[in-house]
PDB file of N, CA and C in Angstrom:
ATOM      1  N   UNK A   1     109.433 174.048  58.606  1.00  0.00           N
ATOM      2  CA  UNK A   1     108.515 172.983  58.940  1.00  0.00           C
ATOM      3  C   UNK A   1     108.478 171.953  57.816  1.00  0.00           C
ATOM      4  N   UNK A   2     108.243 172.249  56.440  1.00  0.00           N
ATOM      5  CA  UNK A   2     108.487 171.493  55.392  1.00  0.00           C
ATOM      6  C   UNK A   2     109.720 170.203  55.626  1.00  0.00           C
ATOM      7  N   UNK A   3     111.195 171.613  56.015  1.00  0.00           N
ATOM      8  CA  UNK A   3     111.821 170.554  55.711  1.00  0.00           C
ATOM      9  C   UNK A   3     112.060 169.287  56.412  1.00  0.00           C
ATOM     10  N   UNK A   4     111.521 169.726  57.787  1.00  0.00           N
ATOM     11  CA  UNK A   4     111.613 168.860  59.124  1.00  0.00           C
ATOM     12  C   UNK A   4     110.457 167.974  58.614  1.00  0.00           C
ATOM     13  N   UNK A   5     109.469 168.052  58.363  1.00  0.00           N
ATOM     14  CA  UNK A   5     108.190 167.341  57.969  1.00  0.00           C
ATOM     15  C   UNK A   5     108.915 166.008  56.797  1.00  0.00           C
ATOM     16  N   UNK A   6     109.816 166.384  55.810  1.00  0.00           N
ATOM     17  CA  UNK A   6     110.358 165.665  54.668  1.00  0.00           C
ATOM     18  C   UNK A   6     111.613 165.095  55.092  1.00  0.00           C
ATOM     19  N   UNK A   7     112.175 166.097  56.483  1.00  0.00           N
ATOM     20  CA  UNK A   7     113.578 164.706  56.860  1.00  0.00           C
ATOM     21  C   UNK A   7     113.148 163.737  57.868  1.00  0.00           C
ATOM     22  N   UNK A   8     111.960 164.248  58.501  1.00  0.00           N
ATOM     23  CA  UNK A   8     112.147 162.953  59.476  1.00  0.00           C
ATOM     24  C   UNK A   8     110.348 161.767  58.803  1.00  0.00           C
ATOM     25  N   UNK A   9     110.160 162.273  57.534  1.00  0.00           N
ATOM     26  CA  UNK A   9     109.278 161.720  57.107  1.00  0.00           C
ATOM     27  C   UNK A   9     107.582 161.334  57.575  1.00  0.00           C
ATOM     28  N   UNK A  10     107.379 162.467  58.454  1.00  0.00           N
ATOM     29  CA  UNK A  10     106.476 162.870  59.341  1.00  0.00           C
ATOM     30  C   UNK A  10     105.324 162.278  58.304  1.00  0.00           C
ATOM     31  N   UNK A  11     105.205 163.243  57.304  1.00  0.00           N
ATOM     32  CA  UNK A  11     104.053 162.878  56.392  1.00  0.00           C
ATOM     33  C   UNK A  11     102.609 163.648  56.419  1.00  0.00           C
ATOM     34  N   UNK A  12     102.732 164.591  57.076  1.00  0.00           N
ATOM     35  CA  UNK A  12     101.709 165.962  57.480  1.00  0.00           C
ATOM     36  C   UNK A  12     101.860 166.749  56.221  1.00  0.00           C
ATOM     37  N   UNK A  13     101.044 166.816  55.347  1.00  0.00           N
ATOM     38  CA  UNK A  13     100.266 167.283  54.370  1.00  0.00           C
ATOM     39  C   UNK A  13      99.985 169.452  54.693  1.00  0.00           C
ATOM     40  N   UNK A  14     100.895 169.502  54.009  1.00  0.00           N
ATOM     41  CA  UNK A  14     101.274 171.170  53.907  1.00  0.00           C
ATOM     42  C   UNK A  14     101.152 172.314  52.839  1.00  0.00           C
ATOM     43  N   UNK A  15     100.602 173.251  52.884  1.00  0.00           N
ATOM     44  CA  UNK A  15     100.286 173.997  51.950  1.00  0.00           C
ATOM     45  C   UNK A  15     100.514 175.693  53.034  1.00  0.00           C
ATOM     46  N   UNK A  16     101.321 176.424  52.141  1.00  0.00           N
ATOM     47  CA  UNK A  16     101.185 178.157  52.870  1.00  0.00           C
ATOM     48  C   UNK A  16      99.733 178.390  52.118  1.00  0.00           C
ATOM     49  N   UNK A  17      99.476 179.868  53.044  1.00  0.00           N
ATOM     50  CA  UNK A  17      98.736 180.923  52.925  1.00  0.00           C
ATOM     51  C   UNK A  17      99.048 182.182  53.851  1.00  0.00           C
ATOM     52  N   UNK A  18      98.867 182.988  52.906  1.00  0.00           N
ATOM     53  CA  UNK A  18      98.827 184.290  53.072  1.00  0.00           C
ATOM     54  C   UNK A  18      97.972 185.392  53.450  1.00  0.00           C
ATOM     55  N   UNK A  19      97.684 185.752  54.652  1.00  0.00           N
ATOM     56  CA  UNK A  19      96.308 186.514  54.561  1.00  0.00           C
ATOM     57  C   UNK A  19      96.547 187.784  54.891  1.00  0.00           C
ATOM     58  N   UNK A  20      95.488 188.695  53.694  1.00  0.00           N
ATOM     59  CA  UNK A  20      96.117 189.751  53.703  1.00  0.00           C
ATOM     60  C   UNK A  20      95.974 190.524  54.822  1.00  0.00           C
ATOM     61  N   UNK A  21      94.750 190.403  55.444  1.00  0.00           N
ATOM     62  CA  UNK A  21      94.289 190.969  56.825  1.00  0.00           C
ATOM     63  C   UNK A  21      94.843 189.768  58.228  1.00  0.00           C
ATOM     64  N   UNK A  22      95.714 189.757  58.216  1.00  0.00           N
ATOM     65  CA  UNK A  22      95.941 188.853  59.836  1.00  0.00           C
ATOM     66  C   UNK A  22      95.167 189.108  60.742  1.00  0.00           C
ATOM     67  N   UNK A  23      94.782 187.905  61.239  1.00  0.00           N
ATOM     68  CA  UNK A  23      93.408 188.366  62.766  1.00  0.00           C
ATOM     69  C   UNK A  23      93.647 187.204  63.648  1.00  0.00           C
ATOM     70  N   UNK A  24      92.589 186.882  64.317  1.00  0.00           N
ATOM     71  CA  UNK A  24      93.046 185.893  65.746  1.00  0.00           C
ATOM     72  C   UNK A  24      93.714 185.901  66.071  1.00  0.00           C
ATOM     73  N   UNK A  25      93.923 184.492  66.741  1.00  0.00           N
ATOM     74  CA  UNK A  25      95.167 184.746  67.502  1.00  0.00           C
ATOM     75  C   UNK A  25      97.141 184.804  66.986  1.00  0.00           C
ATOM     76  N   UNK A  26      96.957 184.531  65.450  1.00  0.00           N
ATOM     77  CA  UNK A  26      97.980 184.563  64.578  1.00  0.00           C
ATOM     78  C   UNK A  26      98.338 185.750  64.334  1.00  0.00           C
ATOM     79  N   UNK A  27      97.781 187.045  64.132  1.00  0.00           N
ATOM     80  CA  UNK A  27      97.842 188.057  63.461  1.00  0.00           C
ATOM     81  C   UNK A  27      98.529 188.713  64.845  1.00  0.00           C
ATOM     82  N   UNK A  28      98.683 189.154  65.893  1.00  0.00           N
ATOM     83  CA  UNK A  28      99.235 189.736  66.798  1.00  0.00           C
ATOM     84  C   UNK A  28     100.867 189.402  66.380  1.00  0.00           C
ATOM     85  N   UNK A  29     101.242 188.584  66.375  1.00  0.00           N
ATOM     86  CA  UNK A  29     102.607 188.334  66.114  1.00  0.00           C
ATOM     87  C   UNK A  29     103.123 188.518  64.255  1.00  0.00           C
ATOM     88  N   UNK A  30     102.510 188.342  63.859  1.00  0.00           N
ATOM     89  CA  UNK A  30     102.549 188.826  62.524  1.00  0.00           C
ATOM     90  C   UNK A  30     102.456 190.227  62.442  1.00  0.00           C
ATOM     91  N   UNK A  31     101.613 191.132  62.668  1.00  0.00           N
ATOM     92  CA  UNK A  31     101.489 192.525  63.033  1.00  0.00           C
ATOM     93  C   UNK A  31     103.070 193.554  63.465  1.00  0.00           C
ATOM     94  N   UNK A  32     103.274 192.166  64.954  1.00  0.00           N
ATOM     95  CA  UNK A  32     104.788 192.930  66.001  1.00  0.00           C
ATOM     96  C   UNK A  32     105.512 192.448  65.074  1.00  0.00           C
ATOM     97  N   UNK A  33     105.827 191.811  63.789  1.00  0.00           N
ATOM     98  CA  UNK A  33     107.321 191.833  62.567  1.00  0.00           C
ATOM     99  C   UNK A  33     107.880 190.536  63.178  1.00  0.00           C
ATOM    100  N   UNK A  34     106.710 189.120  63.816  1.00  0.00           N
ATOM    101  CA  UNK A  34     107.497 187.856  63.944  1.00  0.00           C
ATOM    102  C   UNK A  34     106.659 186.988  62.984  1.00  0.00           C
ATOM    103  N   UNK A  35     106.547 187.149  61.702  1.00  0.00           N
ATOM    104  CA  UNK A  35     106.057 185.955  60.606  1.00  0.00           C
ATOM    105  C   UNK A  35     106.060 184.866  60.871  1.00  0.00           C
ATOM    106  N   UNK A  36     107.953 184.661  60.904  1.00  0.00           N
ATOM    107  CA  UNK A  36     107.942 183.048  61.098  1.00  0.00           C
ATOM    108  C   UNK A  36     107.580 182.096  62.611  1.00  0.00           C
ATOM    109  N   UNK A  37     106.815 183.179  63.332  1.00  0.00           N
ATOM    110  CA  UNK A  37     106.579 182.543  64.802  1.00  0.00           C
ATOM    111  C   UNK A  37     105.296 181.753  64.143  1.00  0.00           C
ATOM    112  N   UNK A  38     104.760 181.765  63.500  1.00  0.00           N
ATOM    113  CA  UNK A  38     103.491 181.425  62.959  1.00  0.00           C
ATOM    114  C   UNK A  38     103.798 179.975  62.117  1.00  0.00           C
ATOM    115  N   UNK A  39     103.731 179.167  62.683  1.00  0.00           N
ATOM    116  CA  UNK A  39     104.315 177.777  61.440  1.00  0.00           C
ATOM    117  C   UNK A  39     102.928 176.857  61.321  1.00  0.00           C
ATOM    118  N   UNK A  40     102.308 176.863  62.679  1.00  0.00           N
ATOM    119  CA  UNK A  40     101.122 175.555  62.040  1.00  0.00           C
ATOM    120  C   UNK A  40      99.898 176.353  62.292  1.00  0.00           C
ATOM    121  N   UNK A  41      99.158 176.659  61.173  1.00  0.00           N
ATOM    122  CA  UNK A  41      97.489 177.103  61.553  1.00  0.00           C
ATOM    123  C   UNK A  41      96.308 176.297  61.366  1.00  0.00           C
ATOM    124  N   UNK A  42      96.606 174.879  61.307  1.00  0.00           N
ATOM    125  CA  UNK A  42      95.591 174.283  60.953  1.00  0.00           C
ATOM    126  C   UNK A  42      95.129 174.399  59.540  1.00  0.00           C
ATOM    127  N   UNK A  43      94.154 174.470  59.046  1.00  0.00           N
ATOM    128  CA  UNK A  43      94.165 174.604  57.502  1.00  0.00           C
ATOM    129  C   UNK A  43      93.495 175.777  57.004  1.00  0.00           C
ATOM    130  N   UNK A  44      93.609 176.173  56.054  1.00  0.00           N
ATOM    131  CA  UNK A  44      92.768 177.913  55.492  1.00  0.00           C
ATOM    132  C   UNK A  44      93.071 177.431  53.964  1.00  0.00           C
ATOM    133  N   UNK A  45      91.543 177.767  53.410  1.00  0.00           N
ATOM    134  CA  UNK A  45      90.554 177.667  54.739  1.00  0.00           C
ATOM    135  C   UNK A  45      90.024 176.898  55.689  1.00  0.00           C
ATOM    136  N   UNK A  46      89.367 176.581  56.159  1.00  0.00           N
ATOM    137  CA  UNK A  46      89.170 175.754  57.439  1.00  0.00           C
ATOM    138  C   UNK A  46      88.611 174.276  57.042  1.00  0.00           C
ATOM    139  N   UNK A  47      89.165 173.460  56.850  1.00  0.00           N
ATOM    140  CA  UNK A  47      89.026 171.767  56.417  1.00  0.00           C
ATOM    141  C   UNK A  47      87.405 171.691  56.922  1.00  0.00           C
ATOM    142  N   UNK A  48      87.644 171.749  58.229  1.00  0.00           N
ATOM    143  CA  UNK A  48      86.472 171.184  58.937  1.00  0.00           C
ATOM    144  C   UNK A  48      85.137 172.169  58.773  1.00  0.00           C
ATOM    145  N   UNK A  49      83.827 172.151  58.305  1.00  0.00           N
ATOM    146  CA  UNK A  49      82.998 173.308  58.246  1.00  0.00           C
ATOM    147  C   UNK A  49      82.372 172.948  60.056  1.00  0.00           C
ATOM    148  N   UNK A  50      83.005 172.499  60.656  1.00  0.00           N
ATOM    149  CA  UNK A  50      82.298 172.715  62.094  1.00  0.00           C
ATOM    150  C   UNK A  50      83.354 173.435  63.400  1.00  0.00           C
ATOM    151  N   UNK A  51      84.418 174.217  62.387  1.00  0.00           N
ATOM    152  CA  UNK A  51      85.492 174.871  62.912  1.00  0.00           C
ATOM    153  C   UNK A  51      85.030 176.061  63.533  1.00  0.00           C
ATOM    154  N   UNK A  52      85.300 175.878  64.861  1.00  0.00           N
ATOM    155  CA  UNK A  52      84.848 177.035  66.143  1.00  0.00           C
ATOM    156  C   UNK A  52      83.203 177.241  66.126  1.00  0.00           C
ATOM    157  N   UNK A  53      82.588 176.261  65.505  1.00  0.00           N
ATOM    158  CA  UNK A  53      80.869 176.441  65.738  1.00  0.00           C
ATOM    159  C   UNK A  53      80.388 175.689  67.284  1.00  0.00           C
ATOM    160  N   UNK A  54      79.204 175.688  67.539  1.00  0.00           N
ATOM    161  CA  UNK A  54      78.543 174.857  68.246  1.00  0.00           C
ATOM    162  C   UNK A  54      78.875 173.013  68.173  1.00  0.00           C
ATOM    163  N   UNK A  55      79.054 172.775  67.104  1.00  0.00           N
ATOM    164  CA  UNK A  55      78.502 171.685  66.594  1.00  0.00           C
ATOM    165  C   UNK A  55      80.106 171.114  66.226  1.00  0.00           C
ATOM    166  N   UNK A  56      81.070 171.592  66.668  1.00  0.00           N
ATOM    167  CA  UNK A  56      83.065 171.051  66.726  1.00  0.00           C
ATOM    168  C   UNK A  56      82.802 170.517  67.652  1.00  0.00           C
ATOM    169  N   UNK A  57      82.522 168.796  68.244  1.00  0.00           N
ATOM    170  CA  UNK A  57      82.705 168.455  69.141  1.00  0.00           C
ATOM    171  C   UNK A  57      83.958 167.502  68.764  1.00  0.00           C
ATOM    172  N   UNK A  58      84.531 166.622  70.390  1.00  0.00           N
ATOM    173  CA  UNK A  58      85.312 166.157  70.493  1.00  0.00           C
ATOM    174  C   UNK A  58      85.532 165.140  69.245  1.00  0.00           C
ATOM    175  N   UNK A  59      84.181 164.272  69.223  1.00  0.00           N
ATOM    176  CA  UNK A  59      84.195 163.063  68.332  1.00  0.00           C
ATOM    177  C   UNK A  59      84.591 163.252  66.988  1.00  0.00           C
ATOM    178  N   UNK A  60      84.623 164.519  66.616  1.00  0.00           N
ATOM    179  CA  UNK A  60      84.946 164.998  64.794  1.00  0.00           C
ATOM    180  C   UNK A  60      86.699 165.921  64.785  1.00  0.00           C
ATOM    181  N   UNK A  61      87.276 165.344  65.961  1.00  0.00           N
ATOM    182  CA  UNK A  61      88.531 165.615  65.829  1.00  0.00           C
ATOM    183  C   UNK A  61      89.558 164.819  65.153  1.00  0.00           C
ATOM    184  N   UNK A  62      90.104 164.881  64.266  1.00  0.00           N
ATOM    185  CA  UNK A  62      91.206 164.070  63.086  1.00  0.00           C
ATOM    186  C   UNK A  62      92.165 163.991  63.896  1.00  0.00           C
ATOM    187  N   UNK A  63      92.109 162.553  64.956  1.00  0.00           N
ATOM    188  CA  UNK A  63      93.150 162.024  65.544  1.00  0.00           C
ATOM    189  C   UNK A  63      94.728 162.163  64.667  1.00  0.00           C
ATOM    190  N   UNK A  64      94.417 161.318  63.376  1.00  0.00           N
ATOM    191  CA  UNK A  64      95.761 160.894  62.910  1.00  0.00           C
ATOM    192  C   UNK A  64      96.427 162.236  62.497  1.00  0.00           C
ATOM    193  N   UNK A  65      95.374 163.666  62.449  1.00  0.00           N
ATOM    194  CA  UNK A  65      96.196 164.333  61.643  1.00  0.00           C
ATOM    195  C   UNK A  65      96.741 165.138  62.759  1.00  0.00           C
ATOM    196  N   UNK A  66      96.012 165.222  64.331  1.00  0.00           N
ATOM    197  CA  UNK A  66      96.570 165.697  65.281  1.00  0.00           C
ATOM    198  C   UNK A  66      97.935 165.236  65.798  1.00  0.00           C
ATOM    199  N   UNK A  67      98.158 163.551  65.468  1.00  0.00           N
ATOM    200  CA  UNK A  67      99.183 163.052  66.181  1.00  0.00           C
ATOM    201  C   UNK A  67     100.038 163.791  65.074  1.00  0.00           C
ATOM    202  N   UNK A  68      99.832 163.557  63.703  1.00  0.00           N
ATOM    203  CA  UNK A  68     101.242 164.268  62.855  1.00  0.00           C
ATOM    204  C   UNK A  68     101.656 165.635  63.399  1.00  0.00           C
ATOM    205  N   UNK A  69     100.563 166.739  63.568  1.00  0.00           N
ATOM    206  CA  UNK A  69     101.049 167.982  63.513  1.00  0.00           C
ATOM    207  C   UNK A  69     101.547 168.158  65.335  1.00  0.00           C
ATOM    208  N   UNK A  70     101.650 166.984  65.894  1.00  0.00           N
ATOM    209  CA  UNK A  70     102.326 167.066  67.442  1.00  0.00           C
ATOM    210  C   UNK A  70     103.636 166.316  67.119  1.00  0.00           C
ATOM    211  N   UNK A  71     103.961 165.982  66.463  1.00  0.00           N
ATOM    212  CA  UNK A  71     105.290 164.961  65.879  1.00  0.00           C
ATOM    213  C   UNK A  71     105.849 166.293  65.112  1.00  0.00           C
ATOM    214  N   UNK A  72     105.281 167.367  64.610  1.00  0.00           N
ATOM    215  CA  UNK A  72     106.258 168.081  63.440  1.00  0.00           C
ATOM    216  C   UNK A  72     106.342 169.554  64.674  1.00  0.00           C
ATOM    217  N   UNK A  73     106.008 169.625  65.507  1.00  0.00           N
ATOM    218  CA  UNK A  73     105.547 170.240  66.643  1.00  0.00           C
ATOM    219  C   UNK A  73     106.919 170.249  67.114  1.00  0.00           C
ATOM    220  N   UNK A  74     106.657 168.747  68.035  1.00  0.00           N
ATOM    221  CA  UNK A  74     108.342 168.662  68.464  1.00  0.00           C
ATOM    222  C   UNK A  74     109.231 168.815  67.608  1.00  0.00           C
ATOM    223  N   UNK A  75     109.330 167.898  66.652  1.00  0.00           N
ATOM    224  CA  UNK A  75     110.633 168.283  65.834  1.00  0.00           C
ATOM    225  C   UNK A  75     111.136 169.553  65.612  1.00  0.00           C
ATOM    226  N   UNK A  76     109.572 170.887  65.527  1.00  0.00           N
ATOM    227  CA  UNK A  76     110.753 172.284  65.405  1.00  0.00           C
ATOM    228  C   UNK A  76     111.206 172.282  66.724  1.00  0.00           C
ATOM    229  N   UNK A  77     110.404 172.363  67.880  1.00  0.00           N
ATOM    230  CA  UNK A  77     111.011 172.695  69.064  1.00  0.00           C
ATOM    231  C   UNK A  77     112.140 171.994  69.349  1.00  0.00           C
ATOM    232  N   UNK A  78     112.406 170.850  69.077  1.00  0.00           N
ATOM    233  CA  UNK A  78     114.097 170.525  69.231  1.00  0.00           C
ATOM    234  C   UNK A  78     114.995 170.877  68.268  1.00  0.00           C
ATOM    235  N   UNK A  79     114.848 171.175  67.004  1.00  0.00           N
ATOM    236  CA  UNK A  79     115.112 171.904  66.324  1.00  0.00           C
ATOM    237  C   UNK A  79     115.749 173.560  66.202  1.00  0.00           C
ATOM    238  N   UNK A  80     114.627 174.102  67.302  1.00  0.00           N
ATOM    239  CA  UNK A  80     115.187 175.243  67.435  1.00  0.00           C
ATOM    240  C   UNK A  80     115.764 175.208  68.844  1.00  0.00           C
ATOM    241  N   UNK A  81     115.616 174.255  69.334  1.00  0.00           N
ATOM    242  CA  UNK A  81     116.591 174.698  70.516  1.00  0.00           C
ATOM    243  C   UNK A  81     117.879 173.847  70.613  1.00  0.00           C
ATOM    244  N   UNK A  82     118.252 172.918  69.400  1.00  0.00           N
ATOM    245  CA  UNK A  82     119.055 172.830  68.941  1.00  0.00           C
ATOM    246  C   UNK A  82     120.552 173.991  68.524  1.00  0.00           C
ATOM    247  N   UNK A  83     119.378 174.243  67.376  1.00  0.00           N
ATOM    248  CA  UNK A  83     120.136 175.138  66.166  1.00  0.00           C
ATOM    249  C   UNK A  83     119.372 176.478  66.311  1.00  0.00           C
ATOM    250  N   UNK A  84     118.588 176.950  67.466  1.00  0.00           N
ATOM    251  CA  UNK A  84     118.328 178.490  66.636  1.00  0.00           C
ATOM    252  C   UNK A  84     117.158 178.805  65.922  1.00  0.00           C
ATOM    253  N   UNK A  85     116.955 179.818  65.943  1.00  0.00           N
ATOM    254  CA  UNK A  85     116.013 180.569  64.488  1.00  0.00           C
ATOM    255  C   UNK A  85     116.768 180.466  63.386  1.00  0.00           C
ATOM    256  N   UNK A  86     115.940 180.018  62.240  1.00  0.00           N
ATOM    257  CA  UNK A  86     116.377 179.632  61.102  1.00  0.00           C
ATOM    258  C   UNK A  86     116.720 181.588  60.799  1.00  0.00           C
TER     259      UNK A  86
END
């Protein structure tokens, strides 16, 4: 994702994490031995403090950062159905 993010100059702002306990809906596939199925989680910890509360409505959604992470989105998916699993 990095590198697709830095060749096609996307500009989506990236950092890993590691958690030692996997849960939601990420951790099922991490668990069955597919890590790298896991590429975008949004941020951890959670940017927004109104993440999965009452009070996450539509209006406090980060348009610009949604359109990036749907631009680096496609790029893996043509990417991998390009070329494959890395």
């Amino acid at each position: 994702m990095d590198r697709l993010n830095t060749r096609h100059g996307i500009g989506l702002e990236q950092s890993k994490y590691r958690s030692e306990r996997p849960g939601d809906d990420d951790g099922s596939f991490i668990k069955a031995g597919f890590p790298w199925s896991v590429l975008n989680i949004g941020s951890m910890p959670y940017g927004d403090p109104n993440y999965h509360l009452e009070t996450d409505t539509p209006e406090k959604v980060d348009i610009k950062n949604a359109g990036l992470t749907v631009k680096l989105t496609l790029a893996a998916v043509l990417y991998l159905d390009a070329f494959g699993r890395p």
